[in-house]
N, C-alpha and C. Protein backbone atom coordinates (compact mmCIF):
# COMPACT_ATOMS: atom_id res chain seq x y z
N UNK A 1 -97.28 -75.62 50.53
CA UNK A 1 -97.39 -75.11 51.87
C UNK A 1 -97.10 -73.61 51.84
N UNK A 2 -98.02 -72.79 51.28
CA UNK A 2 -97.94 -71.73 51.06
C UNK A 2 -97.62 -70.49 52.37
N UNK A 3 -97.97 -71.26 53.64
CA UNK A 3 -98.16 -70.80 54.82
C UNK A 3 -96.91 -70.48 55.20
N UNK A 4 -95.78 -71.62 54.76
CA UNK A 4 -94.60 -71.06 55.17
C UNK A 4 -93.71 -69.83 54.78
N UNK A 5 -94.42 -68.88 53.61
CA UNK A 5 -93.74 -67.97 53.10
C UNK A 5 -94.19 -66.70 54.32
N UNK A 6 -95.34 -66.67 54.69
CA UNK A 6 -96.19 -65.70 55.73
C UNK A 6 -94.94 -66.03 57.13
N UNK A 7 -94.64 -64.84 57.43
CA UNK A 7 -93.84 -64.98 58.48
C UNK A 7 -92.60 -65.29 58.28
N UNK A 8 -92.15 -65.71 57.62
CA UNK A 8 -90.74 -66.40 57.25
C UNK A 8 -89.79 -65.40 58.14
N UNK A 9 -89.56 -63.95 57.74
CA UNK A 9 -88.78 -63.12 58.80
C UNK A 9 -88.96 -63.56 60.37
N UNK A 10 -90.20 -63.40 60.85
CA UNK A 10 -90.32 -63.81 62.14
C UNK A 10 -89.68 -64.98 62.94
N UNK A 11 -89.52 -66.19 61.55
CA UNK A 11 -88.78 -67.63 62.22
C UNK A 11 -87.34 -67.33 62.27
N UNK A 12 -86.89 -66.43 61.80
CA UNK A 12 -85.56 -66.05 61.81
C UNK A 12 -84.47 -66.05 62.82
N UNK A 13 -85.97 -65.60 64.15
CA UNK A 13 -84.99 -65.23 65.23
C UNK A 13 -86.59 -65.39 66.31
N UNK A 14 -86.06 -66.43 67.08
CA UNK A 14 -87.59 -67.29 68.40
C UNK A 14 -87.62 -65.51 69.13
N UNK A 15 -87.27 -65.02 68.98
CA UNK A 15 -87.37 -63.74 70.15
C UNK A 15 -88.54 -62.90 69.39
N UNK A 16 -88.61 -62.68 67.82
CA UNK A 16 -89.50 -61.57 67.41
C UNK A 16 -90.58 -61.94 67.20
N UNK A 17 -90.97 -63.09 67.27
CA UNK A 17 -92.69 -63.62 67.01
C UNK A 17 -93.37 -62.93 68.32
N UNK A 18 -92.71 -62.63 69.70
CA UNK A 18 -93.24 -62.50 71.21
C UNK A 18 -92.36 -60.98 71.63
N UNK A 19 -92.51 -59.70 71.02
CA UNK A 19 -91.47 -58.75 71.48
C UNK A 19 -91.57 -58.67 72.76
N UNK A 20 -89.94 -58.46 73.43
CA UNK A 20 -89.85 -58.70 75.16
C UNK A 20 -89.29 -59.71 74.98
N UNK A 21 -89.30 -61.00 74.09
CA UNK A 21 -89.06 -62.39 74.57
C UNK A 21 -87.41 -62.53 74.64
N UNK A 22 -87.35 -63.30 75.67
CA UNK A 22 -85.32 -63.62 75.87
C UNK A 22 -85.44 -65.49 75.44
N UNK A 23 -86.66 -65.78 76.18
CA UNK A 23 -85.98 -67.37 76.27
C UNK A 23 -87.27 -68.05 75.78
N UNK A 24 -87.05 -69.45 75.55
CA UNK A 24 -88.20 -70.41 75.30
C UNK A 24 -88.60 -71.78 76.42
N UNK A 25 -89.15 -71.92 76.95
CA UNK A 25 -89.41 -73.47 77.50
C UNK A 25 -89.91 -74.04 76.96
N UNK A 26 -89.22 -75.32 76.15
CA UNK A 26 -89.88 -76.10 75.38
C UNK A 26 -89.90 -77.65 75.70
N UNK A 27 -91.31 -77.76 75.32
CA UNK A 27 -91.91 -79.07 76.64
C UNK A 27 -92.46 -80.17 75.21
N UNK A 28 -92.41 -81.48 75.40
CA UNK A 28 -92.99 -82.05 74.57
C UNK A 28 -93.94 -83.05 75.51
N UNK A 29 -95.09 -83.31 74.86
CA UNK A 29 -96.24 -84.05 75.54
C UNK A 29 -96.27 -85.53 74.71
N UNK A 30 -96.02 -86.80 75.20
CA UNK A 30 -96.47 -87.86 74.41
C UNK A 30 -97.78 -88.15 74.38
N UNK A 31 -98.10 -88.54 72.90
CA UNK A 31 -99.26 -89.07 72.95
C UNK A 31 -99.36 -90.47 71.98
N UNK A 32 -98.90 -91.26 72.44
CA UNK A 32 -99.55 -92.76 72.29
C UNK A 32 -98.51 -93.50 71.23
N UNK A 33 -97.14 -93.30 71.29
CA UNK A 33 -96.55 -94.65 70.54
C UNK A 33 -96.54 -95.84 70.50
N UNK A 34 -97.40 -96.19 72.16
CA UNK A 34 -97.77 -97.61 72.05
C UNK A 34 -98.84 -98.33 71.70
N UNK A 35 -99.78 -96.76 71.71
CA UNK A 35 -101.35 -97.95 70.79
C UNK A 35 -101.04 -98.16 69.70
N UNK A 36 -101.52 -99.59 69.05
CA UNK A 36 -101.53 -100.07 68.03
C UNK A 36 -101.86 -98.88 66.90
N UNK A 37 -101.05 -99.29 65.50
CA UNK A 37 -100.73 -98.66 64.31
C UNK A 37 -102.36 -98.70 63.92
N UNK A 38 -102.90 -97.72 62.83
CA UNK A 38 -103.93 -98.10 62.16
C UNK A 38 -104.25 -97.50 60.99
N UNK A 39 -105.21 -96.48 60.46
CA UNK A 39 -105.52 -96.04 59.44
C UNK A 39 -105.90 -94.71 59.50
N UNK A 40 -105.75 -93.96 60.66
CA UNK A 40 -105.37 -92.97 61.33
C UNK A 40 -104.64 -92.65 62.51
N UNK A 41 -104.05 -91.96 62.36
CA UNK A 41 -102.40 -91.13 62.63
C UNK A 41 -102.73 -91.22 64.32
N UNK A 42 -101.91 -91.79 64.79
CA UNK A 42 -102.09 -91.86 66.47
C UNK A 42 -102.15 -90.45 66.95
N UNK A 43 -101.15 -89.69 66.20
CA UNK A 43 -101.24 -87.58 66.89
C UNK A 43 -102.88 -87.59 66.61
N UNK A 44 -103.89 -88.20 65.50
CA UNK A 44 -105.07 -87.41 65.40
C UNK A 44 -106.13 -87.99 66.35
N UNK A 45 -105.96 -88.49 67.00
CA UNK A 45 -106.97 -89.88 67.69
C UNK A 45 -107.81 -89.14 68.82
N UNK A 46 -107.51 -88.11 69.22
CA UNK A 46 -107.49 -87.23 70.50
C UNK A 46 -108.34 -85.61 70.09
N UNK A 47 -108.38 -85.52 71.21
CA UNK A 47 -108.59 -83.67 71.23
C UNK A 47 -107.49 -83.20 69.91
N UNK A 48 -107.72 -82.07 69.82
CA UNK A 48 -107.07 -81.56 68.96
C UNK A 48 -105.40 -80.70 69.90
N UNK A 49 -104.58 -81.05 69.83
CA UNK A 49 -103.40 -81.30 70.43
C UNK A 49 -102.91 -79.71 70.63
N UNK A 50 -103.06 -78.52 69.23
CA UNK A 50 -103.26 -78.02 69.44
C UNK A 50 -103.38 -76.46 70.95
N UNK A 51 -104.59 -77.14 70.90
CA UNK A 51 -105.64 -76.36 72.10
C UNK A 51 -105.45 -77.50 73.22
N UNK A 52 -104.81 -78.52 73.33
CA UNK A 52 -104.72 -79.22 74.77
C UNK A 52 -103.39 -78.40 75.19
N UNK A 53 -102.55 -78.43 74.42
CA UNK A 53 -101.09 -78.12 74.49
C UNK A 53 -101.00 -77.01 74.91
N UNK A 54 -101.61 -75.86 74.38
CA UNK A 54 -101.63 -74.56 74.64
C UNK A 54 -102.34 -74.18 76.12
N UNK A 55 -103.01 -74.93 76.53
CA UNK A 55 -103.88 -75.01 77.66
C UNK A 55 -103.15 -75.15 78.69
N UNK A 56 -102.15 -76.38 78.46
CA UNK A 56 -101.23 -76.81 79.50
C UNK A 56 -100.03 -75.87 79.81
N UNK A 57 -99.22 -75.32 78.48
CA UNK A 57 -98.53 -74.49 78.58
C UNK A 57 -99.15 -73.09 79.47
N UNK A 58 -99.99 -72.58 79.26
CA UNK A 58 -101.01 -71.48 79.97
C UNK A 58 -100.51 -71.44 81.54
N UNK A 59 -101.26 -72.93 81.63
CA UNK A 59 -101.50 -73.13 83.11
C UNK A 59 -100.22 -73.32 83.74
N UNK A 60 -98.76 -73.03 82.85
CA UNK A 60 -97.46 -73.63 83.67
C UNK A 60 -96.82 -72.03 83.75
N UNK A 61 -97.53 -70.65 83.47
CA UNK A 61 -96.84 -69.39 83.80
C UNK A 61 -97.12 -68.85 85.24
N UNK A 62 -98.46 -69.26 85.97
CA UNK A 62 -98.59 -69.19 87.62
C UNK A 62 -97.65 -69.59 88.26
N UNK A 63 -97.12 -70.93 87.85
CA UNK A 63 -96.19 -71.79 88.20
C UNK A 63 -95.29 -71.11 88.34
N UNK A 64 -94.91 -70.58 87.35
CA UNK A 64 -93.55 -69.90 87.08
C UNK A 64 -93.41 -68.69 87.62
N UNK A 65 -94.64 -67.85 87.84
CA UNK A 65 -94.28 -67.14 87.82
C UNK A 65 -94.46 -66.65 89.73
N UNK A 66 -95.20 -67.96 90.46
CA UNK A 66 -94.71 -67.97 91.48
C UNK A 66 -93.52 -68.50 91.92
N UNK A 67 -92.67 -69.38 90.89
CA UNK A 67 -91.27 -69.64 91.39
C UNK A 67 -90.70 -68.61 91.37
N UNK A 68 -90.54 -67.74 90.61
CA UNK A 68 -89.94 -66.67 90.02
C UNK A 68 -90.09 -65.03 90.40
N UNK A 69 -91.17 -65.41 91.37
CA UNK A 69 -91.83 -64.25 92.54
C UNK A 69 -92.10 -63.01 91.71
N UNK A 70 -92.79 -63.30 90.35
CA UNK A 70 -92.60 -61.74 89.81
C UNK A 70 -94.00 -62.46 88.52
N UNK A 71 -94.65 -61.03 87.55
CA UNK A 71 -94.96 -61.49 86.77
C UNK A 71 -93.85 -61.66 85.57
N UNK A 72 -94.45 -62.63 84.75
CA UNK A 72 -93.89 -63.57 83.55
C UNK A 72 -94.64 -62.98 82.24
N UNK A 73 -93.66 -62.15 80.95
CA UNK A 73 -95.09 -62.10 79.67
C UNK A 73 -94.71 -63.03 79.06
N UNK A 74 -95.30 -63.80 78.88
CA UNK A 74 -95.47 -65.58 77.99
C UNK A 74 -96.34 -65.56 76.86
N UNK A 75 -96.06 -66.55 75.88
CA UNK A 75 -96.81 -66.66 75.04
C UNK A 75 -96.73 -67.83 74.34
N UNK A 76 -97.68 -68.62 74.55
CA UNK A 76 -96.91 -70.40 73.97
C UNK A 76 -97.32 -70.40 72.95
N UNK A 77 -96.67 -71.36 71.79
CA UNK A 77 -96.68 -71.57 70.49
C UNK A 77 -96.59 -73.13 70.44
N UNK A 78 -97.52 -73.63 69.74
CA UNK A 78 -97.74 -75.26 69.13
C UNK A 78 -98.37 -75.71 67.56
N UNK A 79 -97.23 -75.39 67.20
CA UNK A 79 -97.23 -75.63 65.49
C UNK A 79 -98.18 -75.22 64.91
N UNK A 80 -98.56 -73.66 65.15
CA UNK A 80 -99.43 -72.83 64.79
C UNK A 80 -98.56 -71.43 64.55
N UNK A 81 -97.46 -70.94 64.80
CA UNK A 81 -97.34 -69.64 64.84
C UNK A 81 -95.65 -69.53 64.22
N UNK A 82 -95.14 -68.73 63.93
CA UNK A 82 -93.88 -68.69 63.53
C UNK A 82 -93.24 -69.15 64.03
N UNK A 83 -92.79 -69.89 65.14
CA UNK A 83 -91.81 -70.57 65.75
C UNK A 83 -91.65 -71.92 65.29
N UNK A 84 -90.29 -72.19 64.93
CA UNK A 84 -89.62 -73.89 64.71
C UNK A 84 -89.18 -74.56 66.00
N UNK A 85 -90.57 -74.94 66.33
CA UNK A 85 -90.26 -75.78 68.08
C UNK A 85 -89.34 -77.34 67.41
N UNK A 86 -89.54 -77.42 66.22
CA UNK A 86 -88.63 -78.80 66.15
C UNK A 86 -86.81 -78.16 66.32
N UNK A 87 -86.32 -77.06 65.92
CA UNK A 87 -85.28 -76.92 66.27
C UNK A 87 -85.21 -76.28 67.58
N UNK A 88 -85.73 -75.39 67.90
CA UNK A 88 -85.91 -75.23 69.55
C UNK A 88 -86.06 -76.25 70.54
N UNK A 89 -86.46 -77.53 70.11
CA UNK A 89 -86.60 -78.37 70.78
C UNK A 89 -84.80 -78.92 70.79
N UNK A 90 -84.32 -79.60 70.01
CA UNK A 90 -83.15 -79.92 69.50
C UNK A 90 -81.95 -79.10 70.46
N UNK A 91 -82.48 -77.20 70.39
CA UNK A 91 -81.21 -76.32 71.02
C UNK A 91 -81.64 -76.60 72.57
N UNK A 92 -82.76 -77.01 73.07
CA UNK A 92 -83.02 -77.27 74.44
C UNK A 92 -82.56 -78.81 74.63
N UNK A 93 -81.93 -79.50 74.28
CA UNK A 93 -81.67 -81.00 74.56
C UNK A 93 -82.83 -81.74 74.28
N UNK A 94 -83.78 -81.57 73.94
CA UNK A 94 -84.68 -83.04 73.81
C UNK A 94 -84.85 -83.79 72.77
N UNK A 95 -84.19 -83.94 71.77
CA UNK A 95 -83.54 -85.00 71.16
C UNK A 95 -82.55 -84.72 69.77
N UNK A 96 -82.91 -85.50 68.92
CA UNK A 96 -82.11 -85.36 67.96
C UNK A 96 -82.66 -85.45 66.51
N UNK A 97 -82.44 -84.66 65.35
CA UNK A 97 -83.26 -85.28 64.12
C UNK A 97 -83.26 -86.04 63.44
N UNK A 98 -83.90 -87.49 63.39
CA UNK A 98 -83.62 -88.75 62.84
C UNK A 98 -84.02 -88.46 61.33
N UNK A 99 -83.57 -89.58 60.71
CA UNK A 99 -83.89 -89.73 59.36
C UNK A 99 -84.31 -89.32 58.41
N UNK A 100 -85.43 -89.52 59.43
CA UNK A 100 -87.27 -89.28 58.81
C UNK A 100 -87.54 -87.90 59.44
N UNK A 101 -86.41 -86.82 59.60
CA UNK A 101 -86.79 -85.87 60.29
C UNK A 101 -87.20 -85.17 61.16
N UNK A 102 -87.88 -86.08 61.67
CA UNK A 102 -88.71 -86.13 63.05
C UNK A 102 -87.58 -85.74 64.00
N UNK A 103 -88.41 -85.32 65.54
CA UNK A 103 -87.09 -84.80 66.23
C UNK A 103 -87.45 -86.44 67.31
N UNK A 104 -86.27 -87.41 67.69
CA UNK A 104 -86.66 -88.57 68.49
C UNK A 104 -86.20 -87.85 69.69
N UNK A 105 -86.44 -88.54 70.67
CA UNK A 105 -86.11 -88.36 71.91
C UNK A 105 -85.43 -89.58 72.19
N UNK A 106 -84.34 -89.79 72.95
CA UNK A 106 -84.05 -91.11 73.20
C UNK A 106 -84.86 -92.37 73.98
N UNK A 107 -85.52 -91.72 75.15
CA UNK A 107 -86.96 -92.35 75.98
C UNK A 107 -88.35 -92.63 75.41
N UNK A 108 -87.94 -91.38 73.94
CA UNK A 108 -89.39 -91.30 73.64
C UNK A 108 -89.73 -92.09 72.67
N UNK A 109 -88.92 -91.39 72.13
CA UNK A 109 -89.02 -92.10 70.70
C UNK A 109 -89.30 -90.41 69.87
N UNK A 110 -90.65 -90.83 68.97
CA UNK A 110 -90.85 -89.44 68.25
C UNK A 110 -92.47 -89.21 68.23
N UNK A 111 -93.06 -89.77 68.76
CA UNK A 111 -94.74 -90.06 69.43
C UNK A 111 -94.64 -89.24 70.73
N UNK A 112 -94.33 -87.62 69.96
CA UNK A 112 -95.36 -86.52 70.88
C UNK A 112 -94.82 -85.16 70.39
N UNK A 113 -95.74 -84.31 70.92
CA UNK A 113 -96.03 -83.05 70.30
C UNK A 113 -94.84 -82.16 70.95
N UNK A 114 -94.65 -80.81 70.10
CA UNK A 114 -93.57 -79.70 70.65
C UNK A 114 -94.54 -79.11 70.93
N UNK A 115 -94.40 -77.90 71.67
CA UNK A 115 -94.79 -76.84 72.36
C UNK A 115 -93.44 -75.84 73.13
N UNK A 116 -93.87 -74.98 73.04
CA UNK A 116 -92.73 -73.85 73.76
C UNK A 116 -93.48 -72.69 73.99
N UNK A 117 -93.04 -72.31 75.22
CA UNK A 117 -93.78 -70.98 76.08
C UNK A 117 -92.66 -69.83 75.82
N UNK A 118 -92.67 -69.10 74.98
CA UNK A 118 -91.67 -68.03 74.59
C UNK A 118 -92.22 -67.20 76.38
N UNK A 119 -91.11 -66.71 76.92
CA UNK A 119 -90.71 -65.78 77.75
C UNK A 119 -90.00 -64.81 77.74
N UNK A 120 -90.31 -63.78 78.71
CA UNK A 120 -89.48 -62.51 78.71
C UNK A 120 -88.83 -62.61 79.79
N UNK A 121 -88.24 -63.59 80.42
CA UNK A 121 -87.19 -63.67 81.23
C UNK A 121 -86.34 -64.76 81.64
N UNK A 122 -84.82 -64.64 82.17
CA UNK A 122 -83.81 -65.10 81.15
C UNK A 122 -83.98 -66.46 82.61
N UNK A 123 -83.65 -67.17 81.93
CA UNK A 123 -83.66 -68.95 82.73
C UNK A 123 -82.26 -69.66 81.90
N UNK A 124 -82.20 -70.88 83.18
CA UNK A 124 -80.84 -71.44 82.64
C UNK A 124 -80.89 -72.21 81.53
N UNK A 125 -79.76 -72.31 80.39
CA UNK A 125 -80.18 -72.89 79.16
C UNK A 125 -79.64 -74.48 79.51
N UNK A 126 -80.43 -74.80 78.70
CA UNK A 126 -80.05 -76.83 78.57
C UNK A 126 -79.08 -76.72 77.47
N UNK A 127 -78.07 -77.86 77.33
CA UNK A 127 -77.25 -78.42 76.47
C UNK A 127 -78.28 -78.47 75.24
N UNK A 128 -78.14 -78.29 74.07
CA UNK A 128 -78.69 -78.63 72.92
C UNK A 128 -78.22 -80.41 72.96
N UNK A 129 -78.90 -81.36 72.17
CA UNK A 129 -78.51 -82.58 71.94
C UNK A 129 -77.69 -82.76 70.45
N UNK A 130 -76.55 -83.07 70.96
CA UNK A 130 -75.74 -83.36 69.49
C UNK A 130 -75.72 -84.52 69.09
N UNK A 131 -75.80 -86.02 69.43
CA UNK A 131 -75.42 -87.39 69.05
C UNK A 131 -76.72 -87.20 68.43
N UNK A 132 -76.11 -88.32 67.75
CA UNK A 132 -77.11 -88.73 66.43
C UNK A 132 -77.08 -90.16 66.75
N UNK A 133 -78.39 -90.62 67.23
CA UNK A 133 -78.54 -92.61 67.35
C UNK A 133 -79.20 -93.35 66.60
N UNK A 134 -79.04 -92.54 64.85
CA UNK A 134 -79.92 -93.23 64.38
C UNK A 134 -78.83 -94.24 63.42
N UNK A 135 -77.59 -94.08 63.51
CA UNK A 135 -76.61 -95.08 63.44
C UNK A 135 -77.01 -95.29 61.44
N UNK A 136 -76.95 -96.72 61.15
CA UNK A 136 -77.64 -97.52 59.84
C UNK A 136 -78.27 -97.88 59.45
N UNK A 137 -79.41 -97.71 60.75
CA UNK A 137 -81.06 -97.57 60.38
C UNK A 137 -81.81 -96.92 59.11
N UNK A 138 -82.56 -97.54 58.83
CA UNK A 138 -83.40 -96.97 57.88
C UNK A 138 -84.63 -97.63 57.83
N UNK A 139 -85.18 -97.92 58.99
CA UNK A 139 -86.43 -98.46 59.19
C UNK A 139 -87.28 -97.53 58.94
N UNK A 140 -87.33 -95.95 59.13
CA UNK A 140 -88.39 -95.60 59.13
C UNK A 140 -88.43 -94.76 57.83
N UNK A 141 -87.59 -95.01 56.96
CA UNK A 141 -87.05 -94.53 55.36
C UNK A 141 -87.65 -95.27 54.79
N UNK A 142 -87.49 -96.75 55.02
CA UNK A 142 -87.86 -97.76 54.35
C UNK A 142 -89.73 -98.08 54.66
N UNK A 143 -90.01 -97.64 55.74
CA UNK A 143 -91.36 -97.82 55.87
C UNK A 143 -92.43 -96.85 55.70
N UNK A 144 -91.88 -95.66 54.57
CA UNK A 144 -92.77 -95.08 54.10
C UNK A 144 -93.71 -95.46 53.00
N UNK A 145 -94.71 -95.21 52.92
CA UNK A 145 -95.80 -96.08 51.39
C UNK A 145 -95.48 -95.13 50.67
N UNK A 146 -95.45 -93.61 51.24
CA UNK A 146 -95.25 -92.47 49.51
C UNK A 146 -93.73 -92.43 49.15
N UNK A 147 -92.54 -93.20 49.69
CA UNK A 147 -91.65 -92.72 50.00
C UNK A 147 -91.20 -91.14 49.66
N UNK A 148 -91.55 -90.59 50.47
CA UNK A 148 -91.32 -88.98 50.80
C UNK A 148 -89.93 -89.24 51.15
N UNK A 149 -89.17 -89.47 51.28
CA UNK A 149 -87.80 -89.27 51.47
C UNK A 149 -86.82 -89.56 50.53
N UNK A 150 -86.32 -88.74 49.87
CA UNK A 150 -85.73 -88.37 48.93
C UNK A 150 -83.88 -89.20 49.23
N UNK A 151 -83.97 -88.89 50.94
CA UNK A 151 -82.39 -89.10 51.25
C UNK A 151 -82.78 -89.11 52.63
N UNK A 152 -81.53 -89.89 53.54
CA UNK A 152 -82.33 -89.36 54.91
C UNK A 152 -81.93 -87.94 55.22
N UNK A 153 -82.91 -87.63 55.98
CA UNK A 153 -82.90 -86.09 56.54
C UNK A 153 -83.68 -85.54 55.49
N UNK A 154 -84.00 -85.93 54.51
CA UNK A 154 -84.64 -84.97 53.15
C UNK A 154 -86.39 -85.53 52.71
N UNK A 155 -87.06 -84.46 53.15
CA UNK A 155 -88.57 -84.99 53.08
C UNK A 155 -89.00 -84.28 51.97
N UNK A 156 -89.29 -85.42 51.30
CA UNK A 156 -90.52 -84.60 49.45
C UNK A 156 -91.88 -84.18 50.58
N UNK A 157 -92.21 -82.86 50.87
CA UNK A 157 -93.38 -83.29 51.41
C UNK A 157 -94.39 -82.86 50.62
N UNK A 158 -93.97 -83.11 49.07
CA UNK A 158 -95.30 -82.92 48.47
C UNK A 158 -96.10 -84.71 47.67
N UNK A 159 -94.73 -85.79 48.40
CA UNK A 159 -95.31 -87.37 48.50
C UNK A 159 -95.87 -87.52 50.11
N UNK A 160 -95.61 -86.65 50.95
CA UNK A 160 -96.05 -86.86 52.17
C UNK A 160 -97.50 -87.10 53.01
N UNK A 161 -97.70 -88.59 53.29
CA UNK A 161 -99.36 -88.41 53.26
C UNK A 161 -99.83 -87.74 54.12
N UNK A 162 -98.93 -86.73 55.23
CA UNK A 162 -99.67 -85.81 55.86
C UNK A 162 -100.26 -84.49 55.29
N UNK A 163 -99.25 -84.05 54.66
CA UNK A 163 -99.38 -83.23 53.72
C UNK A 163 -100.51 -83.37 53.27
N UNK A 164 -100.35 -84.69 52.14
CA UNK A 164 -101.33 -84.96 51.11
C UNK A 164 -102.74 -84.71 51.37
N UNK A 165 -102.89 -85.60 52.76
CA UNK A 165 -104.13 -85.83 53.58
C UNK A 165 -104.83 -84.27 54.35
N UNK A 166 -103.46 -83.44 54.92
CA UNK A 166 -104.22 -82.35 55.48
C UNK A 166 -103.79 -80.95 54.73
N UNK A 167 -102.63 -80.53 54.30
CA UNK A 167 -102.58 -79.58 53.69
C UNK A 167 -102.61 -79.22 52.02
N UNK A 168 -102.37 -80.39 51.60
CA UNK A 168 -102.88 -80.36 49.90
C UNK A 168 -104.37 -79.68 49.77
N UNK A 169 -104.23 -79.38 48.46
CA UNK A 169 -105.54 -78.59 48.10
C UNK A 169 -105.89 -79.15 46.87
N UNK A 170 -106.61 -79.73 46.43
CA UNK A 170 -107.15 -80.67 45.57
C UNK A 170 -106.99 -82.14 45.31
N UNK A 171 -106.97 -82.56 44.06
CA UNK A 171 -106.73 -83.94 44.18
C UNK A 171 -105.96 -84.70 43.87
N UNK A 172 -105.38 -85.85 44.78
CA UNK A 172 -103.73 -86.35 45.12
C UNK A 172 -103.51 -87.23 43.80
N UNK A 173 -102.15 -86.77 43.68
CA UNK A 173 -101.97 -87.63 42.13
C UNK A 173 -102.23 -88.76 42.12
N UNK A 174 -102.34 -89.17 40.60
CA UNK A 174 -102.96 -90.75 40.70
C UNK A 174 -101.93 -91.76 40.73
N UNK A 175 -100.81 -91.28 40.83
CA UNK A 175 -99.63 -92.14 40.99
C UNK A 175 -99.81 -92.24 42.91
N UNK A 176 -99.56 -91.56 43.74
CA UNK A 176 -99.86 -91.61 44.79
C UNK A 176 -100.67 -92.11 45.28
N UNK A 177 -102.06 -91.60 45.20
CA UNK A 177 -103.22 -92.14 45.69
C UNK A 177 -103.35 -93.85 46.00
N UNK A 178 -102.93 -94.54 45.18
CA UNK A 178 -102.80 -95.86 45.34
C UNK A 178 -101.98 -96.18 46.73
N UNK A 179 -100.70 -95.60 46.94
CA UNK A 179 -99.73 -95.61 48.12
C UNK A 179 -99.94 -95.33 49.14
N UNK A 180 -100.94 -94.43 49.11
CA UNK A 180 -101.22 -93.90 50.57
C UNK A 180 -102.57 -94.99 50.44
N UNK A 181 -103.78 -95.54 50.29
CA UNK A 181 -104.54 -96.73 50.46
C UNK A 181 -105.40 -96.25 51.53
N UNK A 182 -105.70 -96.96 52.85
CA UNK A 182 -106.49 -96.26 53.54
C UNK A 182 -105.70 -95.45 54.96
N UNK A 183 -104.46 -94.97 54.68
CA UNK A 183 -103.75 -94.30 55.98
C UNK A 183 -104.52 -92.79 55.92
N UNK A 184 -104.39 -92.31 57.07
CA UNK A 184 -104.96 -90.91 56.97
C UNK A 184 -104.16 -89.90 58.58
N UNK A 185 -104.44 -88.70 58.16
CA UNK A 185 -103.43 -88.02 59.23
C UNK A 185 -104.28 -87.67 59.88
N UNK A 186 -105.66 -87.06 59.31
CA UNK A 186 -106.65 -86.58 59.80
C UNK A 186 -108.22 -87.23 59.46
C-alpha cells in the first residue's frame, strides 16, 4: 500500500489536509449488514460509496451553514484523502475498534462507511468512545479465510482479501489464493 507513504505528514494532524480547518463532522452511512453474506463484499454492491458519500456530505454545508447564519469552508473526505476518519470517527464517539479493527458502532455494528466534512469553524465536541464491547469474542478473528489477523487489533493486510482483491498488484500467492475461493471486495 504504497499510497500510504504520500501524505503521511498531512495525517498527522485532521487540520492540515483543509488549511483554515478547526473541526471535523464525522457521519457514518450504513449500508446493508442485513442482506445476506455472498461472494461480493456488501460495501461493493452499490454506487460507488465514495461519490454517494461525498455528495451527501456537500449537500449538509447549506444546512450548516444556514444554522450557523454565516458561510462555512468545508471540505469532506471519504477514504480517499489524508484523513483517518476511522480514528476521527472513534475521537467523535461513534464507536469503538473491535478486533478485527474495524471501527463497530454499538447499534450498528461495523456495516457502514466513514466520512467527515473537515470545517473551518469551531462546533461542540462529542465524547470520544472509550469501552471496548468486544469482551472474549473472537468471532470475527476466527472467521477470517486468509486469517489476516496476526492478534486481535493486528491486521496482516498483505493476507487481507481486500487488499488482495483491490489493492495488490499482481498475482496473489498460491498459498492464499485457495483461501480467499470465490469472495471478492470488488
Amino acid at each position: 500500500m504504497d499510497y500510504l507513504a504520500r501524505g503521511a505528514e498531512l495525517r498527522a494532524d485532521a487540520r492540515r489536509p483543509h488549511p483554515g480547518a478547526t473541526h471535523a463532522i464525522v457521519v457514518g452511512m450504513h449500508y446493508g449488514g442485513r442482506e445476506p453474506s455472498g461472494p461480493v463484499a456488501r460495501y461493493a454492491r452499490g454506487d460507488d460509496y465514495h461519490e454517494v458519500m461525498r455528495e451527501r456530505l456537500r449537500g449538509f454545508v447549506p444546512w450548516l451553514e444556514a444554522e450557523l447564519g454565516g458561510p462555512v469552508d468545508a471540505r469532506p473526505y471519504v477514504d480517499s484523502g489524508p484523513l483517518l476518519e476511522r480514528d476521527l470517527a472513534q475521537r467523535a464517539g461513534l464507536g469503538w475498534f473491535g478486533k478485527n479493527t474495524m471501527l463497530i458502532n454499538p447499534k450498528h455494528g461495523s456495516f457502514f462507511f466513514l466520512g467527515a466534512l473537515v470545517v473551518n469553524v469551531a462546533l461542540p465536541v462529542d465524547a470520544p468512545f472509550m469501552a471496548d464491547h468486544c469482551g472474549t469474542c473472537t468471532r470475527c478473528l476466527d472467521a477470517c479465510p486468509t486469517q489476516a489477523f496476526t492478534a486481535p487489533r493486528v491486521l496482516d493486510a498483505n493476507r487481507c482479501i481486500s487488499y488482495l482483491t483491490i489493492e495488490h498488484r499482481g498475482e496473489i500467492a498460491p498459498e492464499l489464493a485457495p483461501l480467499i475461493g470465490e469472495w471478492l471486495s470488488r
